[in-house]
Each structure stands twice: as C-alpha cells, then as structure tokens.
C-alpha atoms as a PDB file:
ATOM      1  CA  UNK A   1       7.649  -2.986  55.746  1.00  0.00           C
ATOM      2  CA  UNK A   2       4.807  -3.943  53.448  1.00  0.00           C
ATOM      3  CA  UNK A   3       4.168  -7.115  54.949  1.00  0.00           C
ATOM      4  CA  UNK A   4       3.813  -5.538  58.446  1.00  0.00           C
ATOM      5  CA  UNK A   5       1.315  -3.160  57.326  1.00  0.00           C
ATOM      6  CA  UNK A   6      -0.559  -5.981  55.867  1.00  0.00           C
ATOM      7  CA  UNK A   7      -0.296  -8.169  58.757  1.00  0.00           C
ATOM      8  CA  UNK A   8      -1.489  -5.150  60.794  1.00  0.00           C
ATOM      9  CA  UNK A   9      -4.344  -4.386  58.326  1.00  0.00           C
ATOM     10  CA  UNK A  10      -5.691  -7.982  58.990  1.00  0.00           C
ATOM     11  CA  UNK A  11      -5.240  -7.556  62.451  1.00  0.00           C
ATOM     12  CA  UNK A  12      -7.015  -4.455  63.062  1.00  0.00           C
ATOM     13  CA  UNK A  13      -9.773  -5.931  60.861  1.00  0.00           C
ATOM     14  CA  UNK A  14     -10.372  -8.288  62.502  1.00  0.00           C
ATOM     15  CA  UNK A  15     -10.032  -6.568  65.577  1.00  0.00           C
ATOM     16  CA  UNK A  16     -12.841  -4.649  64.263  1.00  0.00           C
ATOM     17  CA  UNK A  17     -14.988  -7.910  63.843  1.00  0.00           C
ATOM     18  CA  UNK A  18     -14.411  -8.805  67.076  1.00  0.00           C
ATOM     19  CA  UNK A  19     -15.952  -5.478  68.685  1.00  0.00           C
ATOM     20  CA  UNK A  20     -19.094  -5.488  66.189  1.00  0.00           C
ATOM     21  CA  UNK A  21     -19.815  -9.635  67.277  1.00  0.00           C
ATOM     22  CA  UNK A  22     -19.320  -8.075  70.946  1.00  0.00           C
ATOM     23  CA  UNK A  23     -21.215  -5.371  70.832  1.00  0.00           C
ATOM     24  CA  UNK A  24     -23.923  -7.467  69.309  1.00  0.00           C
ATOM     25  CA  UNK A  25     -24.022  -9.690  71.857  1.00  0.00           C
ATOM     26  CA  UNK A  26     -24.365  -7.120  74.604  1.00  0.00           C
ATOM     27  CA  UNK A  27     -26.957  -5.676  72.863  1.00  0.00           C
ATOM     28  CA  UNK A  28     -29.086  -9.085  72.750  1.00  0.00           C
ATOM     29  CA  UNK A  29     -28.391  -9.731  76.321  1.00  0.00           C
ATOM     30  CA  UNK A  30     -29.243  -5.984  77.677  1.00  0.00           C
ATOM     31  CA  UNK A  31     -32.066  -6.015  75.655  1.00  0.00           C
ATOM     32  CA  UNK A  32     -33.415  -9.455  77.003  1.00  0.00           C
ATOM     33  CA  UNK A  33     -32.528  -8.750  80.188  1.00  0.00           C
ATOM     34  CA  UNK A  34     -34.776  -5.152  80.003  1.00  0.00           C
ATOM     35  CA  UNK A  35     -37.858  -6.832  78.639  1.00  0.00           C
ATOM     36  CA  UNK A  36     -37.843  -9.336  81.358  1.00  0.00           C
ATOM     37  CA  UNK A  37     -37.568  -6.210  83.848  1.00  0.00           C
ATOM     38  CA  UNK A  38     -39.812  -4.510  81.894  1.00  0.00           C
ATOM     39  CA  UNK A  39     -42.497  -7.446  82.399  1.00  0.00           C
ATOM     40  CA  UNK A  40     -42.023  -7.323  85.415  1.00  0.00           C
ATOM     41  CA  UNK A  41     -42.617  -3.752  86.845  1.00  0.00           C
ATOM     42  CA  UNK A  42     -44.958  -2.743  83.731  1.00  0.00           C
ATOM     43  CA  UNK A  43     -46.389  -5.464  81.728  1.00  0.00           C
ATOM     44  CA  UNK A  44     -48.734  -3.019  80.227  1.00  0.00           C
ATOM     45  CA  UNK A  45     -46.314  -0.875  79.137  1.00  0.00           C
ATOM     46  CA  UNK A  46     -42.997  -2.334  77.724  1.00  0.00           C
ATOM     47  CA  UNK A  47     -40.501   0.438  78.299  1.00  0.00           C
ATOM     48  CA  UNK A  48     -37.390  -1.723  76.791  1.00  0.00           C
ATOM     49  CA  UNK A  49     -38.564  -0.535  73.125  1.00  0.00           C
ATOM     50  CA  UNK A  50     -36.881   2.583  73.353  1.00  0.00           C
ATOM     51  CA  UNK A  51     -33.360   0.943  74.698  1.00  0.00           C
ATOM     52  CA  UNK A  52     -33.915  -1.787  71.892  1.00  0.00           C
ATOM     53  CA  UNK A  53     -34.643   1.142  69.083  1.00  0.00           C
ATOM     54  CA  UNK A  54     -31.889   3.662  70.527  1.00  0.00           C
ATOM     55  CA  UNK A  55     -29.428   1.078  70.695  1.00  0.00           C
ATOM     56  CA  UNK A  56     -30.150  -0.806  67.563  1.00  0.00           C
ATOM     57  CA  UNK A  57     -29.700   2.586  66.367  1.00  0.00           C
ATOM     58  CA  UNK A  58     -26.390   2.864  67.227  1.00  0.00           C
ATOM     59  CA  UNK A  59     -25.448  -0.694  66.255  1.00  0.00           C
ATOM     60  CA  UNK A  60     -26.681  -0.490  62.351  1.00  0.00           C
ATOM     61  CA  UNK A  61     -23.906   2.505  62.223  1.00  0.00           C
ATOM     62  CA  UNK A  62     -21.232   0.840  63.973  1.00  0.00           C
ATOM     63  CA  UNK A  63     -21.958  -2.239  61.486  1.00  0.00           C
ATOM     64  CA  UNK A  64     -22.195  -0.418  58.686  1.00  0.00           C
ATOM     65  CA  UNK A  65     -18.727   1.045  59.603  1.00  0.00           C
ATOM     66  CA  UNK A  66     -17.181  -1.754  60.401  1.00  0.00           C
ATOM     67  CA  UNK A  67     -18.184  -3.143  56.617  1.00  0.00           C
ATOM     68  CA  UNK A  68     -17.894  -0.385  54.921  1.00  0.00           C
ATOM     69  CA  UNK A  69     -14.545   1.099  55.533  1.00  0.00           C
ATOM     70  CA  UNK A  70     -12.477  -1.639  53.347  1.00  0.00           C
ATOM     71  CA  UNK A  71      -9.281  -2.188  52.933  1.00  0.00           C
ATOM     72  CA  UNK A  72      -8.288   1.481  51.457  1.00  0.00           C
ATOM     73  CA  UNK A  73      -8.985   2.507  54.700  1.00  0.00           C
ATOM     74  CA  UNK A  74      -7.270   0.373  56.932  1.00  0.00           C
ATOM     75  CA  UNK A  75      -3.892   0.695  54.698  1.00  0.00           C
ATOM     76  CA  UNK A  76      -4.263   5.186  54.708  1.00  0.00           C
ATOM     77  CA  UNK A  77      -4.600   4.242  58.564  1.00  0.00           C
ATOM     78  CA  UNK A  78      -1.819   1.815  58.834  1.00  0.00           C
ATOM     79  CA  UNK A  79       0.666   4.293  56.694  1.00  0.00           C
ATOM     80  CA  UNK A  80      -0.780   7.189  58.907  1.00  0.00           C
ATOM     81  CA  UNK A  81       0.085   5.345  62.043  1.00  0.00           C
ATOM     82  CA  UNK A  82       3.625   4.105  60.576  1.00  0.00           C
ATOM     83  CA  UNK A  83       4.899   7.112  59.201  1.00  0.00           C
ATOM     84  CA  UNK A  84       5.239   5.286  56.021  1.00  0.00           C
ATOM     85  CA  UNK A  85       2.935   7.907  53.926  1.00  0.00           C
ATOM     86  CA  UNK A  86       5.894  10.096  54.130  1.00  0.00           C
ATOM     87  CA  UNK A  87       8.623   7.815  54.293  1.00  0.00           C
ATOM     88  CA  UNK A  88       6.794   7.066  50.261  1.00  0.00           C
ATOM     89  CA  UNK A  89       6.611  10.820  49.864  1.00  0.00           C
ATOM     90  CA  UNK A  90      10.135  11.150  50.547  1.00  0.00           C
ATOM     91  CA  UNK A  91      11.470   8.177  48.236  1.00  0.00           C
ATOM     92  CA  UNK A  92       9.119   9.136  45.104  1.00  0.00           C
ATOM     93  CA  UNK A  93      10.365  13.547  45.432  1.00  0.00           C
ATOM     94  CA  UNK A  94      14.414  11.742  45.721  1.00  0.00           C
ATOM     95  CA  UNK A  95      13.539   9.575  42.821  1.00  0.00           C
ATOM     96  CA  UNK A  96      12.258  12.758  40.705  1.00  0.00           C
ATOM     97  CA  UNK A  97      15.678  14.500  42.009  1.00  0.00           C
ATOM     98  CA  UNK A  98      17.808  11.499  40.740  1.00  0.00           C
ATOM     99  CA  UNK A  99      16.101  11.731  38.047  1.00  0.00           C
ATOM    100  CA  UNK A 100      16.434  14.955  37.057  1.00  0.00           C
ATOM    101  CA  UNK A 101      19.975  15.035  38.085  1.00  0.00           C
ATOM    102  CA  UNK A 102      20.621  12.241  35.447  1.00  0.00           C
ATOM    103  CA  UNK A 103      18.956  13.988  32.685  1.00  0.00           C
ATOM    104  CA  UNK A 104      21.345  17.126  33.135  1.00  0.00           C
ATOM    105  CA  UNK A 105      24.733  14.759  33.565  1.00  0.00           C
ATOM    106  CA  UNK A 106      23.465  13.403  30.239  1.00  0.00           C
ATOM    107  CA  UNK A 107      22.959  16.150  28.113  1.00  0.00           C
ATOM    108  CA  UNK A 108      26.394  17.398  29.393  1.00  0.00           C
ATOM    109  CA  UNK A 109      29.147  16.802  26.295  1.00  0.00           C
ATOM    110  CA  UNK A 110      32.321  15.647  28.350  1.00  0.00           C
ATOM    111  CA  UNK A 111      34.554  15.383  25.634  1.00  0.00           C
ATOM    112  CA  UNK A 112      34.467  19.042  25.893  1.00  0.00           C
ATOM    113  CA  UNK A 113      35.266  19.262  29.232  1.00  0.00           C
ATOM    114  CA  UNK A 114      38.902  20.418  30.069  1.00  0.00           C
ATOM    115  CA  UNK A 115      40.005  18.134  33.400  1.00  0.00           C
ATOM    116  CA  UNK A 116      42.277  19.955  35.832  1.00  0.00           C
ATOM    117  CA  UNK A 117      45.059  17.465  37.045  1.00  0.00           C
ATOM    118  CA  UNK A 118      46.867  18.690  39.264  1.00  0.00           C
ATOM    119  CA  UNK A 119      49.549  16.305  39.057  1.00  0.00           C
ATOM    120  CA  UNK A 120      50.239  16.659  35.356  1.00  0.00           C
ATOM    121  CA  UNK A 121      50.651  20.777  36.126  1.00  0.00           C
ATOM    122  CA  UNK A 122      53.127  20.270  38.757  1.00  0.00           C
END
C-alpha cells in the first residue's frame, strides 16, 4: 500500500504542476490579449493593469501553494483519502494490545498452574 500512496503522491504533484504552468499561461495570454483591447478602445488609459495586478495576485498564492505544501502534505492527504491514517491507527493500538497481552502471559508462573484434563478424571 505504500508504494501506491507514493505513486499517487507523485501523481497529484505533478498534477499540481501541471495546473500552476496552465494557469500561467492563461494568465499571459488574457493579459496580452486585454492590453491589445485596451489599446485599442483607450490608449490613454490602459485599463488591463488592474486584470494584470488582480490576477497576478491570485497567481503568486496559487504558486506559492503549489511549492510550498511538500511532500508532508501530499502523504496526510493521500492517507486521508485512503483510509490508511486509521488503518495505521488501528495496527499500532493492536500492537500495544499484543503487547500488553504478552507481558501478562509472561509474568504468569505455569508450573503453578493445576491443568484440568478431563480425560485423566474420567
């Protein structure tokens, strides 16, 4: 199961990639495209600033969230999604019941233990 969640770690990261070089590229094209229009009906005053600030904006956070997040992140959101947080959970409170289960059997003295057979009786 490790390896899935690692293979789906990658892929989400780079998934993430993808949308930041996309949404990048929309932004240079909408941006171009609204100072040419903005030439056009206004030359004196360029209008486009405020799409290319508010947007810009915008794209700064979703970059620096896109390269900030890491790899913690993306494997807490890949356990979340798989269930395998608690599947973990689960495994490590059995583990401390085994555990504690062998510490009693050993501190029990069996030689004096009387055994019931039932066989031996009858």
């Amino acid at each position: 199961m490790a390896n899935c969640t690692t293979l789906w770690s990658v892929v989400y990261a780079e998934l993430q990639f993808v949308e930041r070089y996309a949404h990048l590229t929309a932004y240079g094209a909408v941006n171009v495209f609204l100072l040419a229009v903005s030439l056009i009906i206004s030359p004196s005053y360029l209008w486009f600033i405020f799409s290319l600030l508010g947007w810009g904006i915008v794209l700064v956070i979703h970059t620096f969230g896109v390269f900030s997040t890491g790899r913690e992140w993306q494997a807490r959101k890949m356990e979340e999604l798989t269930g395998l947080k608690e599947t973990k959970d689960e495994i490590h409170r059995l583990t401390e019941r085994a555990d504690a289960l062998v510490t009693i059997l050993a501190s029990v003295d069996w030689n004096k233990i009387e055994y019931y057979d039932k066989a031996a009786r009858d």
